[in-house]
Protein backbone atom coordinates (compact mmCIF):
# COMPACT_ATOMS: atom_id res chain seq x y z
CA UNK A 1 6.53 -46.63 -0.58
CA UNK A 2 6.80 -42.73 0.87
CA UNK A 3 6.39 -42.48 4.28
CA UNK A 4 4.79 -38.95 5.39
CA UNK A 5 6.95 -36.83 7.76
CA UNK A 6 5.88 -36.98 11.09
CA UNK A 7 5.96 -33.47 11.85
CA UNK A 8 4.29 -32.34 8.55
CA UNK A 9 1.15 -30.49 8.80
CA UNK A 10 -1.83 -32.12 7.01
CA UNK A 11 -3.93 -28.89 5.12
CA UNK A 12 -5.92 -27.96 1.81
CA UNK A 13 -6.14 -24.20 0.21
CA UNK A 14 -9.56 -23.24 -1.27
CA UNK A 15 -10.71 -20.52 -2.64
CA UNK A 16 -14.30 -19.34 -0.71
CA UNK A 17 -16.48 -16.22 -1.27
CA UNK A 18 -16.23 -14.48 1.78
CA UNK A 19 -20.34 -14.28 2.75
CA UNK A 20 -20.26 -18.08 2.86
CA UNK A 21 -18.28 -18.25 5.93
CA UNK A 22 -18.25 -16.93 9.58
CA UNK A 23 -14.57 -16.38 11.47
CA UNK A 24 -13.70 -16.48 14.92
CA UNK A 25 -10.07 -16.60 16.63
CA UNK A 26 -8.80 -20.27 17.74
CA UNK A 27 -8.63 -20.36 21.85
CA UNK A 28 -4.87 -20.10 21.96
CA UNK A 29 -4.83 -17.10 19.29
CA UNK A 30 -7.50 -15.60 21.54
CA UNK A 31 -5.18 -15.73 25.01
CA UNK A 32 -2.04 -14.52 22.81
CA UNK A 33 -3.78 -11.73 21.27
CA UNK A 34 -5.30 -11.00 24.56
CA UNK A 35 -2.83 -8.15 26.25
CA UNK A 36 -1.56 -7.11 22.48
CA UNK A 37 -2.74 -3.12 21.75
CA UNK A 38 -3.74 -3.38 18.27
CA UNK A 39 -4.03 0.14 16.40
CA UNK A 40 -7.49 0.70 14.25
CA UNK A 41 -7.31 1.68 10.97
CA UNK A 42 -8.70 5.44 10.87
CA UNK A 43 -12.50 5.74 10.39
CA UNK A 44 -13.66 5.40 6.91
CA UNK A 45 -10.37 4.43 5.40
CA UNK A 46 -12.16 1.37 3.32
CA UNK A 47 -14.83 3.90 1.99
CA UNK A 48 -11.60 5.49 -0.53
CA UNK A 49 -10.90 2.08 -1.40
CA UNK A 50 -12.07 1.37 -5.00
CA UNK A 51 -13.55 -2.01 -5.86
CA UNK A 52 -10.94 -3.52 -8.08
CA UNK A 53 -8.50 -2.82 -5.22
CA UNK A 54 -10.63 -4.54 -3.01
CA UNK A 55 -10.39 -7.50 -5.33
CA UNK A 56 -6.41 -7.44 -5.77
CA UNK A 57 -5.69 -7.00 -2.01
CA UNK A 58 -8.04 -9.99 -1.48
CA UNK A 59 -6.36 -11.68 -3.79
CA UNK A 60 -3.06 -11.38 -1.94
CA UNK A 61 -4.48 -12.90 1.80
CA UNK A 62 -4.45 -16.47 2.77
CA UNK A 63 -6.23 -17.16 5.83
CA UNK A 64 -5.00 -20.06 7.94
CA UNK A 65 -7.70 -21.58 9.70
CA UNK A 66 -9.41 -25.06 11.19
CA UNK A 67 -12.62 -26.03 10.64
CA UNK A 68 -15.61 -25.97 13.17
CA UNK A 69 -18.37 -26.60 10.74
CA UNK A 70 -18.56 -26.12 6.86
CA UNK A 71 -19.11 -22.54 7.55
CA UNK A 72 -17.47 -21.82 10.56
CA UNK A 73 -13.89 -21.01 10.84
CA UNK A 74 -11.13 -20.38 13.60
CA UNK A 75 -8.10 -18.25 12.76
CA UNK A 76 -4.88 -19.84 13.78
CA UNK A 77 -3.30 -15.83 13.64
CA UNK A 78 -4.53 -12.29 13.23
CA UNK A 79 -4.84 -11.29 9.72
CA UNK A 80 -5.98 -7.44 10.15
CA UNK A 81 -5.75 -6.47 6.43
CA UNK A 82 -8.61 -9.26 5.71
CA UNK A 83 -10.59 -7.77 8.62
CA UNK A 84 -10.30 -4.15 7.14
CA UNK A 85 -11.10 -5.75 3.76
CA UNK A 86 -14.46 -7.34 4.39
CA UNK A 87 -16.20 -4.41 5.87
CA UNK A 88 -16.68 -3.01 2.07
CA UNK A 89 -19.72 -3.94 0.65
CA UNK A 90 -18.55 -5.02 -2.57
CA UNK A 91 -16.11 -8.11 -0.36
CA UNK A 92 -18.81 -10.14 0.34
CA UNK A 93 -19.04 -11.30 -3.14
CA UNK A 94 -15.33 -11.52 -3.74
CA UNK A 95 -13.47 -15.02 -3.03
CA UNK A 96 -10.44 -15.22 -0.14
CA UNK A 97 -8.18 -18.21 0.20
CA UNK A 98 -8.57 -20.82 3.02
CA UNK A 99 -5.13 -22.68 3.84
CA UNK A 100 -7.23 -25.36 6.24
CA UNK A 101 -5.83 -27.29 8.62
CA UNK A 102 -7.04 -30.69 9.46
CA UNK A 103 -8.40 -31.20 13.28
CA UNK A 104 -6.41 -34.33 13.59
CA UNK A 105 -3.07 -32.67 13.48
CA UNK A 106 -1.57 -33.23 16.46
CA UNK A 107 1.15 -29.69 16.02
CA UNK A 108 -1.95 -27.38 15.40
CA UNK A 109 0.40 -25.52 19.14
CA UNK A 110 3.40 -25.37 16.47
CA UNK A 111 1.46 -24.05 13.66
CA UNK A 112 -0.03 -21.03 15.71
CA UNK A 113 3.54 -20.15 17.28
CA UNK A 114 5.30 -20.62 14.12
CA UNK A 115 2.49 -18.30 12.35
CA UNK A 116 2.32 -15.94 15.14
CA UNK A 117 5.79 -15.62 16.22
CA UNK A 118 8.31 -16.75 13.77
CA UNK A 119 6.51 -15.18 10.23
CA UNK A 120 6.15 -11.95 11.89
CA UNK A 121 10.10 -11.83 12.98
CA UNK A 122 10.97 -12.90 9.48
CA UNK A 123 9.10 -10.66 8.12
CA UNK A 124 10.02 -7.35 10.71
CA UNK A 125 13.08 -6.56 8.74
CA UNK A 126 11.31 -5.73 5.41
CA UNK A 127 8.18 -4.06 6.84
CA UNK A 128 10.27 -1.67 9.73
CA UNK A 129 10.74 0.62 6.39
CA UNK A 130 7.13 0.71 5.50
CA UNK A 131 7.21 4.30 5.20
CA UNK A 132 10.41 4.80 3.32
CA UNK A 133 9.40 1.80 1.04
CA UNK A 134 6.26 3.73 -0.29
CA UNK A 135 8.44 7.03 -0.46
CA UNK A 136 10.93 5.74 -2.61
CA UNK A 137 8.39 3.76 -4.54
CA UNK A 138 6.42 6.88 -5.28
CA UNK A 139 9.32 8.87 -6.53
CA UNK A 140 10.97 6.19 -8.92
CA UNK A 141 7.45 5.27 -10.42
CA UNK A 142 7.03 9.01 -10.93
CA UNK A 143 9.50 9.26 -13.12
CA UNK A 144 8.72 5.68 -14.40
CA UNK A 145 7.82 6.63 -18.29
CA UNK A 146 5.48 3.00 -18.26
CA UNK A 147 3.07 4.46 -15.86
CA UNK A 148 1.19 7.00 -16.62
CA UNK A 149 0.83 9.45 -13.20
CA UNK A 150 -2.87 9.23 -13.33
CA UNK A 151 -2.69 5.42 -12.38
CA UNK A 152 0.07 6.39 -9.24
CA UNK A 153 -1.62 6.83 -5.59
CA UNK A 154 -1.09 10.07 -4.29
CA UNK A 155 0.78 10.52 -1.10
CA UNK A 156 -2.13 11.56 0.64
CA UNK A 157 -4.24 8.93 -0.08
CA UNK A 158 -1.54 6.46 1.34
CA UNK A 159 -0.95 8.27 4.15
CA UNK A 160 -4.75 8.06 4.63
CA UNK A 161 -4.75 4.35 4.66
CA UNK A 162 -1.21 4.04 6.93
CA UNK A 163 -3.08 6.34 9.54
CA UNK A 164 -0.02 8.45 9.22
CA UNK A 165 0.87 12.50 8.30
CA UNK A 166 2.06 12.65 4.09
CA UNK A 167 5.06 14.05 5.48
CA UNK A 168 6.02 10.79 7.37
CA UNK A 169 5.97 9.17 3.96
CA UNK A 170 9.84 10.46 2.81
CA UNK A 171 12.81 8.62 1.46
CA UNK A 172 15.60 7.92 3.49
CA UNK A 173 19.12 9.12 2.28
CA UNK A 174 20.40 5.85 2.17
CA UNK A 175 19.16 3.19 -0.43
CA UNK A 176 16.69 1.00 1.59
CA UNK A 177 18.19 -2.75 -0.55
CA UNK A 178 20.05 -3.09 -3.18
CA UNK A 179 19.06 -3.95 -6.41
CA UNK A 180 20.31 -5.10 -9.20
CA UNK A 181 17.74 -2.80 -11.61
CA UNK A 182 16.55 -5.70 -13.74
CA UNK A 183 13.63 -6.84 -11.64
CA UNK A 184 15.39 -9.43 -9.90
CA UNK A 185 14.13 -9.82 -5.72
């Protein structure tokens, strides 16, 4: 006989089409998020976004939630690229995953802090290079002879979406991580 780890998190993923579904922030996301400065996206950046990106970028998000109601959600942590994402019109037919988690857990505290705090210092290291990421991206796949250049974003365009200048998008002199060239993370 197993016995279930006390401090385990009971929770289903689904897939759900986005117009099926309302969201609103859990009360302790709310009062965290409360005194936080969040930075818009710049005005019509989802209207250059073409509708098979719409679909792969949906693809990537997983929003954690609890349930109030079959269609009602609450967010147990911000998830900004999701709420850029549904404001094109061609989202509200596309699917986004649900990682629910069960009312009865009696941790739901340590799965907001853990999402809220802990992912985003994991993740801090990787994403501080944003910029230089794309940059160096851009110029390797350039020169990449599988893609063809038509299929490569121009800078400007991705400076459009970061809300930055094209000329903040440049390599760093220094390799960003090392690689081994085969592929390998």
């Amino acid at each position: 006989m197993r016995m279930k780890n006390k401090n385990m998190v009971n929770m289903k993923t689904k897939q759900r089409l986005i117009n099926s579904f309302t969201l609103d922030y859990h009360p302790l996301v709310a009062s965290l998020l409360s005194e936080e400065i969040t930075v818009q996206s710049p005005s019509g950046v989802i209207d250059h976004l073409h509708e098979h990106e719409i679909h792969i970028l949906l693809k990537t998000i997983t929003l954690y939630v609890i349930s109030v109601t079959h269609e009602h959600f609450l967010l147990l942590t911000p998830e900004p690229l999701f709420a850029l994402l549904r404001q094109h019109p061609c989202a509200q037919s596309q699917k986004v995953s649900l990682c629910e988690y069960q009312h009865s857990a009696d941790n739901i505290e340590q799965t907001i802090t853990t999402l809220m705090f802990t992912l985003p210092a994991l993740q801090y290291s990787s994403q501080s290079s944003t910029l230089k990421t794309l940059a160096s991206r851009l110029n390797t796949a350039k020169s990449n002879p599988w893609l063809p250049s038509n299929s490569l974003p121009k800078k400007n365009r991705l400076a459009l979406f970061a809300g930055v200048s094209p000329s903040a998008i440049r390599s760093d002199i220094k390799k960003l991580t090392s690689n081994d060239g085969k592929g390998n993370a």
